[in-house]
Protein backbone atom coordinates (compact mmCIF):
# COMPACT_ATOMS: atom_id res chain seq x y z
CA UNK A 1 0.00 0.00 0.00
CA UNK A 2 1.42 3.39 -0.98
CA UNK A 3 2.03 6.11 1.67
CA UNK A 4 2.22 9.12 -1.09
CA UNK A 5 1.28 10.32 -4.28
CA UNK A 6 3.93 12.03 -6.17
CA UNK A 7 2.89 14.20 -9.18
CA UNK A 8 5.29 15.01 -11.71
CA UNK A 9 3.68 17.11 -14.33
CA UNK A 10 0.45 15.18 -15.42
CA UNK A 11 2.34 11.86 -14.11
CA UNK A 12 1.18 10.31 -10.95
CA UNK A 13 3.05 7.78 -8.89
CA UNK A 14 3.08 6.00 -5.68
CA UNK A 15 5.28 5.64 -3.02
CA UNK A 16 6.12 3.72 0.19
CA UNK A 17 8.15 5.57 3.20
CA UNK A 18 11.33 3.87 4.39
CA UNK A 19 9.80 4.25 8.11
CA UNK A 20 12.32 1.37 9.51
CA UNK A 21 15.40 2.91 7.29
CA UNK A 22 15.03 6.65 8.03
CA UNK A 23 12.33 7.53 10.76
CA UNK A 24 13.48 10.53 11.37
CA UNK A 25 13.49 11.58 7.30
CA UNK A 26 10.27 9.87 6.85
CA UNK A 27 8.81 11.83 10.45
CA UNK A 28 10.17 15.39 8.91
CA UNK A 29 8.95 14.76 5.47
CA UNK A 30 5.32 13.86 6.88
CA UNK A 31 5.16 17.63 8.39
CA UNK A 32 6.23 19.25 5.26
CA UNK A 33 3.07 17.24 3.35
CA UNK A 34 1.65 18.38 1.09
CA UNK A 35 5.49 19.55 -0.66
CA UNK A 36 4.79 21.20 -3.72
CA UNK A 37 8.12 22.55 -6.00
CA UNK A 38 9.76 22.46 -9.30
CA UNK A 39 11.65 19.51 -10.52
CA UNK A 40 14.77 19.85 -12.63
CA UNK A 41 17.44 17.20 -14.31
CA UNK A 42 20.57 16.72 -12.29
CA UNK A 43 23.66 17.84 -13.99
CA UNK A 44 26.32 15.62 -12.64
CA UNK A 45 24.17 12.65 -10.97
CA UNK A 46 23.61 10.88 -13.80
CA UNK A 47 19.73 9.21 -14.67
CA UNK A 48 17.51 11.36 -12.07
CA UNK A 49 16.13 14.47 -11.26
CA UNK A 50 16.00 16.98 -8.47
CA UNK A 51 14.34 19.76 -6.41
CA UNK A 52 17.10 22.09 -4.66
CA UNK A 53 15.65 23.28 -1.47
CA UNK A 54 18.79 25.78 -0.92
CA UNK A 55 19.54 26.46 2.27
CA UNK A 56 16.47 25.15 4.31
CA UNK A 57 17.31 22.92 7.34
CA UNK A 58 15.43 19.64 7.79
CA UNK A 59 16.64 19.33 11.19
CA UNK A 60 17.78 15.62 10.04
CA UNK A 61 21.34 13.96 9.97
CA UNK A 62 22.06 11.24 7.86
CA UNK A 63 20.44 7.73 8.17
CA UNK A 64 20.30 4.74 5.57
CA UNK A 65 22.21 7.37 3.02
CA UNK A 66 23.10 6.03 -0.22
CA UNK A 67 25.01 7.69 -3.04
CA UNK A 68 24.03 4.94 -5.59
CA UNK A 69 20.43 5.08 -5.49
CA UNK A 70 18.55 2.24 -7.40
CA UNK A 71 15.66 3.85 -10.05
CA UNK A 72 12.44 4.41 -8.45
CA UNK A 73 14.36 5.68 -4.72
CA UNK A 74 13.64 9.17 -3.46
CA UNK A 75 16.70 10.48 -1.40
CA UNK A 76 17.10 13.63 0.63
CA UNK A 77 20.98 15.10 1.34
CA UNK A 78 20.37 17.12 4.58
CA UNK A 79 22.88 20.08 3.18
CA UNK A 80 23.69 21.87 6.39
CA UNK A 81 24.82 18.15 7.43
CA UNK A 82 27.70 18.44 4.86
CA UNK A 83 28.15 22.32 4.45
CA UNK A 84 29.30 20.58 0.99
CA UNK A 85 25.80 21.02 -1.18
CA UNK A 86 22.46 22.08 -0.69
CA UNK A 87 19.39 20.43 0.94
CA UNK A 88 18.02 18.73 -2.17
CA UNK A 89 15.51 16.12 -2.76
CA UNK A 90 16.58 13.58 -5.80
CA UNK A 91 14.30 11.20 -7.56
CA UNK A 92 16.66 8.04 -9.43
CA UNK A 93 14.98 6.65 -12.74
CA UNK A 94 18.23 5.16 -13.66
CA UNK A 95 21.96 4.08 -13.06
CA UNK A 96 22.76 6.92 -10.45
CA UNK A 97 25.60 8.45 -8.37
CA UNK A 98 25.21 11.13 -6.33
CA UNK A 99 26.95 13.90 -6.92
CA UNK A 100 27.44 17.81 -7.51
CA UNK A 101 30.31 20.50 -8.47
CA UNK A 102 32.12 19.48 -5.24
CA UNK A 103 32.18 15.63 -5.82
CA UNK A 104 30.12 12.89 -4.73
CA UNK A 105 27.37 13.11 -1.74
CA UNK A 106 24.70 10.83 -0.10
CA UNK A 107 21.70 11.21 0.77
CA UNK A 108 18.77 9.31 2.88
CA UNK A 109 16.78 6.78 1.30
CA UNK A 110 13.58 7.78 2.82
CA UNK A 111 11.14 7.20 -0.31
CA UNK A 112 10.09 4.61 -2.67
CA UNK A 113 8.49 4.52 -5.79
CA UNK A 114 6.62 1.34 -6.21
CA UNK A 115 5.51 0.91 -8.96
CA UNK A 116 5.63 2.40 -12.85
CA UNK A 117 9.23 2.62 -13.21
CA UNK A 118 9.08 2.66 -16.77
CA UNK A 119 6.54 5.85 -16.84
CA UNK A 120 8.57 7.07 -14.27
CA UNK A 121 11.62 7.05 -16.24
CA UNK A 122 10.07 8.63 -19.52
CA UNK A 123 8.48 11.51 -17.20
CA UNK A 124 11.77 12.19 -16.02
CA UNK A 125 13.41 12.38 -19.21
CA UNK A 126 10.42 14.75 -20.22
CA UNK A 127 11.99 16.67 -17.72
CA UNK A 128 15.40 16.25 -19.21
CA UNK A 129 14.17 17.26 -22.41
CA UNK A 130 11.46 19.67 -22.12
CA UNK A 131 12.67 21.50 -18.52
CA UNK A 132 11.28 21.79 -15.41
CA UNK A 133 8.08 20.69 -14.19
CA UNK A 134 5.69 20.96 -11.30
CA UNK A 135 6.30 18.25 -8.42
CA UNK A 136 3.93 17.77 -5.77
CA UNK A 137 4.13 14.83 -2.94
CA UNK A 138 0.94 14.26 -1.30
CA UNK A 139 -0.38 11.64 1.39
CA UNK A 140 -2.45 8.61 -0.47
């Protein structure tokens, strides 16, 4: 059973949280429900995209962080954690490593997409291809 609803564009998927994983990701996103931003392509990541949050502190360390997250994974990199990127959100539809300008990062599996991968990875490269697009996570 999903937890969330994730629109990208006119794409809708579903999502489970990593409660066990990343409680204390999973507990912080919950409050921020419904999230609504703008999702862009990652430059040096590889086959995802992203929503940077800038400076905004989620209060959260790191817990079950990844830099290789498997398509379909929703990670968070708490950037005041690092003082290496920002606090960005990144959604893998592909082979992935996490990185920016600085070098790799991780960042806390605390989402995942269960289902659609394949429409998941042909919205994303819609957003590749045609630019940003409207991203909104909602509870089911």
């Amino acid at each position: 059973m999903a937890d969330i609803r994730i629109a990208i564009g006119g794409d809708v998927f579903h999502a489970r949280f990593e409660e066990a994983a990343a409680p204390q990701t999973c507990a912080q996103f919950r409050r921020m429900l419904p999230y609504r931003d703008r999702i862009i392509h990652v430059r040096w990541s590889g086959e995802a995209c992203w929503i940077p949050m800038g400076s905004r502190d989620l209060s959260i360390g790191y817990e079950n962080a990844t830099s290789y997250p498997a398509p379909g994974q929703v990670i968070v990199h708490p950037g005041h954690v690092s003082n290496v990127s920002e606090t960005e959100i990144l959604v893998a539809y592909g082979p992935c490593c996490f990185a920016s300008k600085a070098g790799q990062l991780a960042g806390n599996h605390f989402l995942s997409i269960t289902d659609d991968l394949d429409r998941l990875a042909k919205a994303c490269r819609s957003v590749l291809w045609d630019g940003a697009k409207d991203i909104t996570f909602e509870a089911a």
